[in-house]
C-alpha atoms as a PDB file:
ATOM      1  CA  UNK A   1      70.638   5.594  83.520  1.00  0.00           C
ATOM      2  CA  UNK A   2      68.107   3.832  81.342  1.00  0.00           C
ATOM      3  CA  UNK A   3      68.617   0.403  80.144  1.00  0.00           C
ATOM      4  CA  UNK A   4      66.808  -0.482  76.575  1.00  0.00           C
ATOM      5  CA  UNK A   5      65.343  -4.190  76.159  1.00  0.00           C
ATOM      6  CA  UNK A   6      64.951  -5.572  72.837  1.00  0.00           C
ATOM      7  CA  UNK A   7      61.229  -5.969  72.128  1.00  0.00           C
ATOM      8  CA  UNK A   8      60.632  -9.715  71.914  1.00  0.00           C
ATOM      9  CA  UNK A   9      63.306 -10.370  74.016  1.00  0.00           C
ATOM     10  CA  UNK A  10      60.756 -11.232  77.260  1.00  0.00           C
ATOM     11  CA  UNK A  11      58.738 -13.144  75.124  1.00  0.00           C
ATOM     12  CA  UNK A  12      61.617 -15.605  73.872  1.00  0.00           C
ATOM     13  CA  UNK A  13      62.685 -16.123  77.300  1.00  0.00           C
ATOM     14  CA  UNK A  14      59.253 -16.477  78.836  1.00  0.00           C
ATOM     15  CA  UNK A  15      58.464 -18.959  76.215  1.00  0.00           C
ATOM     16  CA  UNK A  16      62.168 -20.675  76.418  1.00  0.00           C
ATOM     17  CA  UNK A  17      61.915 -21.022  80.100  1.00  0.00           C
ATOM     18  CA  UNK A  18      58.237 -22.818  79.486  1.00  0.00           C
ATOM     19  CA  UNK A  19      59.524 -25.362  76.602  1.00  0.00           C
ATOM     20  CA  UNK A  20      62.310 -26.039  79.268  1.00  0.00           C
ATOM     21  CA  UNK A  21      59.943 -27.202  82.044  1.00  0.00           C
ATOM     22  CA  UNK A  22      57.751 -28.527  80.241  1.00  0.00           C
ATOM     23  CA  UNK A  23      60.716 -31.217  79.171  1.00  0.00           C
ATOM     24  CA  UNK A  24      61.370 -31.650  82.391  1.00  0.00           C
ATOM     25  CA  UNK A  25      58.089 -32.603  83.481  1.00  0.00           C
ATOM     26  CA  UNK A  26      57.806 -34.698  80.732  1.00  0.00           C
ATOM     27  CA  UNK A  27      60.970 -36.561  82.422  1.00  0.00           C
ATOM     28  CA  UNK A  28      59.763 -36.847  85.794  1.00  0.00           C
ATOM     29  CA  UNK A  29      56.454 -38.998  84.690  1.00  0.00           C
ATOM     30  CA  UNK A  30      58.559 -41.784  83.476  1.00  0.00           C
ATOM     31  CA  UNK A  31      60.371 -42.627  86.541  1.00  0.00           C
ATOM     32  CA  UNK A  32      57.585 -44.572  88.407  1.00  0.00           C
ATOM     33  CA  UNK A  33      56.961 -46.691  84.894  1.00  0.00           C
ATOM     34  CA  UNK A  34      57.012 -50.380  85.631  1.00  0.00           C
ATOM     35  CA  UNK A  35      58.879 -52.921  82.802  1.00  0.00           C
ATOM     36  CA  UNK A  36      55.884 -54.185  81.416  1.00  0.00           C
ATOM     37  CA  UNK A  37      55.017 -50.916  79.925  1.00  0.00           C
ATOM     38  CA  UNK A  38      58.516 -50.865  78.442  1.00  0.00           C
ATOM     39  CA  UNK A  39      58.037 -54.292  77.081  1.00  0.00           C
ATOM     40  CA  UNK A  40      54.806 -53.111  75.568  1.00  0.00           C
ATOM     41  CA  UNK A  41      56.809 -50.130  74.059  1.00  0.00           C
ATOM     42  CA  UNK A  42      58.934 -52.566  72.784  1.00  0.00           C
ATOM     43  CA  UNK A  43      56.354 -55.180  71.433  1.00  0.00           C
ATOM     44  CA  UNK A  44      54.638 -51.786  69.728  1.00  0.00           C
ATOM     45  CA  UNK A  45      57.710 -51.051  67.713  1.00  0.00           C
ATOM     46  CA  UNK A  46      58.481 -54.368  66.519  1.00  0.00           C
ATOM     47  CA  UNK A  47      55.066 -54.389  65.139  1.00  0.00           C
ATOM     48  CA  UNK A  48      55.514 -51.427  63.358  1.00  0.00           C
ATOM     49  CA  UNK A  49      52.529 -50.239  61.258  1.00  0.00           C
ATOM     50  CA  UNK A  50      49.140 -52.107  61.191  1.00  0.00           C
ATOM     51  CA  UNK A  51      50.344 -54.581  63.660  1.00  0.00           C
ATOM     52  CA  UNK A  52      52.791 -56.509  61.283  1.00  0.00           C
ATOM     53  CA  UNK A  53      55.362 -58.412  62.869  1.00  0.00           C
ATOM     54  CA  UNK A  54      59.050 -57.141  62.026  1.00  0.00           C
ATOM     55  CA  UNK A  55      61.831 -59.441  61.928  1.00  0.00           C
ATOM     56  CA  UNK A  56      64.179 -58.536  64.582  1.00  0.00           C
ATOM     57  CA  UNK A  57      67.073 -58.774  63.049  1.00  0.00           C
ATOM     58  CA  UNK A  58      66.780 -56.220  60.525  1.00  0.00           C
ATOM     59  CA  UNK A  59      68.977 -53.427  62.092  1.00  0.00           C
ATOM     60  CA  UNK A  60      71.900 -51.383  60.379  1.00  0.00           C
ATOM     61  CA  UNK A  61      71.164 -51.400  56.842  1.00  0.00           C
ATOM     62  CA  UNK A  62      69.124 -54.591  56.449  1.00  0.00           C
ATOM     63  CA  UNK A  63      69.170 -58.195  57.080  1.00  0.00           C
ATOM     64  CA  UNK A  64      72.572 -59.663  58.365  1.00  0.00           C
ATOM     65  CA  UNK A  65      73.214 -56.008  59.707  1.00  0.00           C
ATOM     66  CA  UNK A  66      76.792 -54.230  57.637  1.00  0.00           C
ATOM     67  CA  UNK A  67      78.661 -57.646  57.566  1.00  0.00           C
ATOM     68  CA  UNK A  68      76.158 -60.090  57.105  1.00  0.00           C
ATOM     69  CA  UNK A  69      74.703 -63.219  59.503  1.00  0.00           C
ATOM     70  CA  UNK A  70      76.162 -66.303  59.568  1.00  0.00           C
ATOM     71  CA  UNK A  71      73.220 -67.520  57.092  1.00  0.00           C
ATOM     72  CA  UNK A  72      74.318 -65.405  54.713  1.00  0.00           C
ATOM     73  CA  UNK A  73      77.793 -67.109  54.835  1.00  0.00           C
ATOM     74  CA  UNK A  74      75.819 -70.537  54.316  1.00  0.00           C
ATOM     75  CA  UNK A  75      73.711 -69.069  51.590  1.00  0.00           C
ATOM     76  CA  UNK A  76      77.348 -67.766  49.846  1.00  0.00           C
ATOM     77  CA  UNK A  77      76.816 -63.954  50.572  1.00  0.00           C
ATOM     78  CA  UNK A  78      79.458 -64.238  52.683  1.00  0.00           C
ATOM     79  CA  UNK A  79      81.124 -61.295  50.801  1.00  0.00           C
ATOM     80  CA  UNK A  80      80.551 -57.733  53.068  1.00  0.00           C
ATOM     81  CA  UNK A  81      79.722 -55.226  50.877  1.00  0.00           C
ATOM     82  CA  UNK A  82      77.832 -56.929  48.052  1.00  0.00           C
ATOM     83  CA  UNK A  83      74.382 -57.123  48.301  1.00  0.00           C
ATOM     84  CA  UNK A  84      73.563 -59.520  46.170  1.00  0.00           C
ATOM     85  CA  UNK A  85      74.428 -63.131  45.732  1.00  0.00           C
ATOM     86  CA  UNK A  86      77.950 -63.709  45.532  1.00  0.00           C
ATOM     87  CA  UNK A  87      78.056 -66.806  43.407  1.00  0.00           C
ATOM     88  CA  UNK A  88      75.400 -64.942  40.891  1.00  0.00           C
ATOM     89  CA  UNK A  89      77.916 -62.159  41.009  1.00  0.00           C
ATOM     90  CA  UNK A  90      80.939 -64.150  40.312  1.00  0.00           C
ATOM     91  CA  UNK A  91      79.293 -66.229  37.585  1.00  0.00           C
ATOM     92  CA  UNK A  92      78.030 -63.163  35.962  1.00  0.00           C
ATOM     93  CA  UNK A  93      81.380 -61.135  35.893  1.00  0.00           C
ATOM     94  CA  UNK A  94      83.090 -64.784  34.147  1.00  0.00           C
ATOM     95  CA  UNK A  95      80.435 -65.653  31.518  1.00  0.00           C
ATOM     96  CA  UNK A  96      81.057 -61.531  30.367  1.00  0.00           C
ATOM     97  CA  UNK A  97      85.236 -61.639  31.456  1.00  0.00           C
ATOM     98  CA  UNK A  98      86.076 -61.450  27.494  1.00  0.00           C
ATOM     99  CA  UNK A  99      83.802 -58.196  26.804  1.00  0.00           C
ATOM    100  CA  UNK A 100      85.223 -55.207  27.915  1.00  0.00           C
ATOM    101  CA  UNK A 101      83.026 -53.625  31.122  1.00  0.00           C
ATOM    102  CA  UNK A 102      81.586 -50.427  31.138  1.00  0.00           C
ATOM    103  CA  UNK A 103      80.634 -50.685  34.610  1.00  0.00           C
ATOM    104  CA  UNK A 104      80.255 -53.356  37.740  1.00  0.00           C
ATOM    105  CA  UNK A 105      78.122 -52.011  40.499  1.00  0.00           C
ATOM    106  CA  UNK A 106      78.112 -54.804  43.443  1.00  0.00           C
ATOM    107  CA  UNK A 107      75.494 -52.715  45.636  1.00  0.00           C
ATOM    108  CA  UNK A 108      72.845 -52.399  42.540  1.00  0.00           C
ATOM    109  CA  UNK A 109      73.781 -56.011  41.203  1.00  0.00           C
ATOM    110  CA  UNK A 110      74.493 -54.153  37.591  1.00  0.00           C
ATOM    111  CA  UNK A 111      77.031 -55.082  35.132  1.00  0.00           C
ATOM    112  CA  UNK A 112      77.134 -53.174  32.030  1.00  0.00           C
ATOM    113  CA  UNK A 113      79.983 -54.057  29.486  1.00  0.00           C
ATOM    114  CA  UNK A 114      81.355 -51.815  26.590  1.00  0.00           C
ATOM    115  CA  UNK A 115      80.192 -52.143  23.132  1.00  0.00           C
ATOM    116  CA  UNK A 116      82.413 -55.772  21.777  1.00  0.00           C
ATOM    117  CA  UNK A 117      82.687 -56.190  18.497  1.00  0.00           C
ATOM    118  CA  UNK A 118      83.984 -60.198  17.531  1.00  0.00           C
ATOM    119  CA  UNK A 119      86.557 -60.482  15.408  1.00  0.00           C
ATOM    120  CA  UNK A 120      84.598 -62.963  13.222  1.00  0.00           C
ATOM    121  CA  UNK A 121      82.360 -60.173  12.307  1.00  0.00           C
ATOM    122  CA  UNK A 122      84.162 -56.728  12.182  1.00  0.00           C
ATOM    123  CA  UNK A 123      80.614 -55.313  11.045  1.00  0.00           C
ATOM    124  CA  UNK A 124      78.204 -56.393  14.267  1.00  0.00           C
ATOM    125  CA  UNK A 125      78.691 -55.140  17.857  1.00  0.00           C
ATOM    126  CA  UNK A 126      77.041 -56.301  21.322  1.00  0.00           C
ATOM    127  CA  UNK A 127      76.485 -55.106  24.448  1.00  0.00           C
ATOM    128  CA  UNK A 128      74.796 -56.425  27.664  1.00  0.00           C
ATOM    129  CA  UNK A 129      73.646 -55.792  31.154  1.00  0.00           C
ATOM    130  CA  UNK A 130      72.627 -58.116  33.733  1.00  0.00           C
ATOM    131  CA  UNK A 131      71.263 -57.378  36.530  1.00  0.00           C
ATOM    132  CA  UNK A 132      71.281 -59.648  39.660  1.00  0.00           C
ATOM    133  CA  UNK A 133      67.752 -59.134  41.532  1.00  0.00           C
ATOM    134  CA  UNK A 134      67.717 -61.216  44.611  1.00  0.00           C
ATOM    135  CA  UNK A 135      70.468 -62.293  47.390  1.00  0.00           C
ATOM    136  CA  UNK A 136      69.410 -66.098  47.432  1.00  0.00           C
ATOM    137  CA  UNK A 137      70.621 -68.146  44.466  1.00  0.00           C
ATOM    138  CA  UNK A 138      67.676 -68.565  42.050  1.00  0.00           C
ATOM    139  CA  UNK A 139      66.479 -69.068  38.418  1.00  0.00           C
ATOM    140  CA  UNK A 140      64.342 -65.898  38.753  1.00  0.00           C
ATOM    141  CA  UNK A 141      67.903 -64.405  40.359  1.00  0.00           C
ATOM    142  CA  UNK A 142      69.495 -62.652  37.185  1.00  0.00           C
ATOM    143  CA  UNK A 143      68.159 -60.805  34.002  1.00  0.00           C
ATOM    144  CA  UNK A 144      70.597 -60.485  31.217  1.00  0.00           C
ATOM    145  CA  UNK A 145      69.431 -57.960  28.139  1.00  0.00           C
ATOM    146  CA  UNK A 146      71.525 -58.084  25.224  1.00  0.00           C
ATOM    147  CA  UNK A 147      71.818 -54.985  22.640  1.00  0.00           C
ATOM    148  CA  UNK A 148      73.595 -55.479  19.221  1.00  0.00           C
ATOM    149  CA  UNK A 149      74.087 -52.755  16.484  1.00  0.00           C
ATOM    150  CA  UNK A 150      75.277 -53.083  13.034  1.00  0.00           C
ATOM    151  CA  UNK A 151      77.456 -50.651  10.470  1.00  0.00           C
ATOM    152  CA  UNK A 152      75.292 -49.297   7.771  1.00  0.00           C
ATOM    153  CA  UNK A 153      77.861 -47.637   5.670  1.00  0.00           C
ATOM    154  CA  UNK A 154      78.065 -44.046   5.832  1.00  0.00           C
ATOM    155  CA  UNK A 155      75.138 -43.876   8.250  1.00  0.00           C
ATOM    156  CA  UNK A 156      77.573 -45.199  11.462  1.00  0.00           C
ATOM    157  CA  UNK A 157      76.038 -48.064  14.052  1.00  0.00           C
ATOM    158  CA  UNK A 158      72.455 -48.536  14.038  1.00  0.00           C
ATOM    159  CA  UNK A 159      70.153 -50.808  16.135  1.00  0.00           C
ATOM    160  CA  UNK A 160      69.895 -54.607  15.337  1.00  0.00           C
ATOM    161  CA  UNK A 161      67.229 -57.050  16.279  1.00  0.00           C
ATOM    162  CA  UNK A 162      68.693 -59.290  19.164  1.00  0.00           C
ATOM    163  CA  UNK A 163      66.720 -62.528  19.395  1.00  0.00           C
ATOM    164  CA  UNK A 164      64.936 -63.203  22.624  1.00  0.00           C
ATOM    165  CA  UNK A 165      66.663 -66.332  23.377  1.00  0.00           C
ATOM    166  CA  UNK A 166      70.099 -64.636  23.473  1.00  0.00           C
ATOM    167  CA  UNK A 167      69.004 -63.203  26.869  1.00  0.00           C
ATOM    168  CA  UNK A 168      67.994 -66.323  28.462  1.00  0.00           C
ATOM    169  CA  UNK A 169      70.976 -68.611  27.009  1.00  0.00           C
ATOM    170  CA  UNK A 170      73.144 -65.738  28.547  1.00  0.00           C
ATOM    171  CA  UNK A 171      70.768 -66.106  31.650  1.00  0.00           C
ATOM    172  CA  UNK A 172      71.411 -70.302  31.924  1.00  0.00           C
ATOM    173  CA  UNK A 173      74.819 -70.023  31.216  1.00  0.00           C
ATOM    174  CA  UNK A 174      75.551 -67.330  34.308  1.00  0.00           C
ATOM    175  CA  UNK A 175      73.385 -69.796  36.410  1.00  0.00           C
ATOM    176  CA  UNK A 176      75.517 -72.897  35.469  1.00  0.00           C
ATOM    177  CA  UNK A 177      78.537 -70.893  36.667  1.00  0.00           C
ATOM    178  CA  UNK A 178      77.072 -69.905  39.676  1.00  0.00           C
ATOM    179  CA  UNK A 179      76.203 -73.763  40.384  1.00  0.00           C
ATOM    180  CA  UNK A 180      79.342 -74.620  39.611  1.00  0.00           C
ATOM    181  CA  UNK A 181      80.985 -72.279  41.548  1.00  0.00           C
ATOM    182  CA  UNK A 182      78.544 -73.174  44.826  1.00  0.00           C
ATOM    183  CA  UNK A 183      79.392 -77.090  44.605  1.00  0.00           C
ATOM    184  CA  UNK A 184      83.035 -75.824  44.686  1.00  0.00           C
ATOM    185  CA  UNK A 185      82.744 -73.877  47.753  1.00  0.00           C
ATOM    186  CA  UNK A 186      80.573 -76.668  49.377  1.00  0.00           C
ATOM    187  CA  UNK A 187      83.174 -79.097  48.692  1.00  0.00           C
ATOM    188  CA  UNK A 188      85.736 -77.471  50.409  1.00  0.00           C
END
């Protein structure tokens, strides 16, 4: 009786067999290695590209690894999870806690309220965002923008001039709060 072969099928396990022994080779050179070609290995990676230096304790998603280093703690990011300041983030959800909020993202450092309108003046309607940029607690740590609309009639909400030093009085006040809220934690 005949038997039929696939065509192909010799050359898959020709070249199968070769990629196999070839690994194993490839196994069998590293046995004899002495540690200071590891170290070098090690040294190499560190480096990274061009040669930089890499700080080594960068692993698992970033500095302080998933829950943080105990600087972080001192620093008052002691808060897993958030990765940004936690007194910025604090002060920031406070100075906003009588808007409504849209949204609070504590990974992008994003807090968007809802359009407010103040009961003083039923025909004018704000909304801001701030955005926390940095994980130390700085001046140059938070950006607030402030957007304000106001009814036209029959033509519905339409785009008001905010002025420029809204933002930044929004900005100082979130910063006082996060002072504030850092000399209570040191004076625990």
């Amino acid at each position: 009786m005949r038997r039929f072969v696939r065509p192909g099928t010799a050359a898959m396990a020709g070249l199968f067999l070769a990629f196999a022994a070839g690994s194993l080779a490839g196994c069998a050179q590293n046995q004899g290695a002495d540690t200071g070609s590891v170290d070098r290995r090690r040294t190499d990676i560190q480096r990274g590209i061009a040669g930089r230096t890499q700080p080594r304790d960068e692993g698992l998603f970033g500095p302080g690894g998933l829950f943080g280093s105990r600087d972080d703690k001192k620093k008052g990011l002691e808060e897993p999870g958030i990765a940004v300041n936690a007194f910025l983030w604090r002060a920031s959800l406070d100075t906003v806690a009588f808007m409504p909020l849209a949204s609070a993202d504590p990974f992008g450092g994003t807090i968007i309220t809802d359009w407010y309108t103040p009961p003083e003046s039923p025909n004018e309607r704000v909304k801001v965002q701030i955005t926390i940029l940095d994980r130390d607690l700085r001046a140059d740590g938070v950006r607030a923008s402030v957007f304000r609309q106001t009814m036209s009639g029959n033509r519905g909400w339409i785009d008001a001039n905010v002025d420029p030093r809204t933002g930044v009085e929004l900005e100082n006040q979130i910063l006082t709060r996060a002072r504030q809220l850092r000399i209570a934690q040191l004076g625990r």
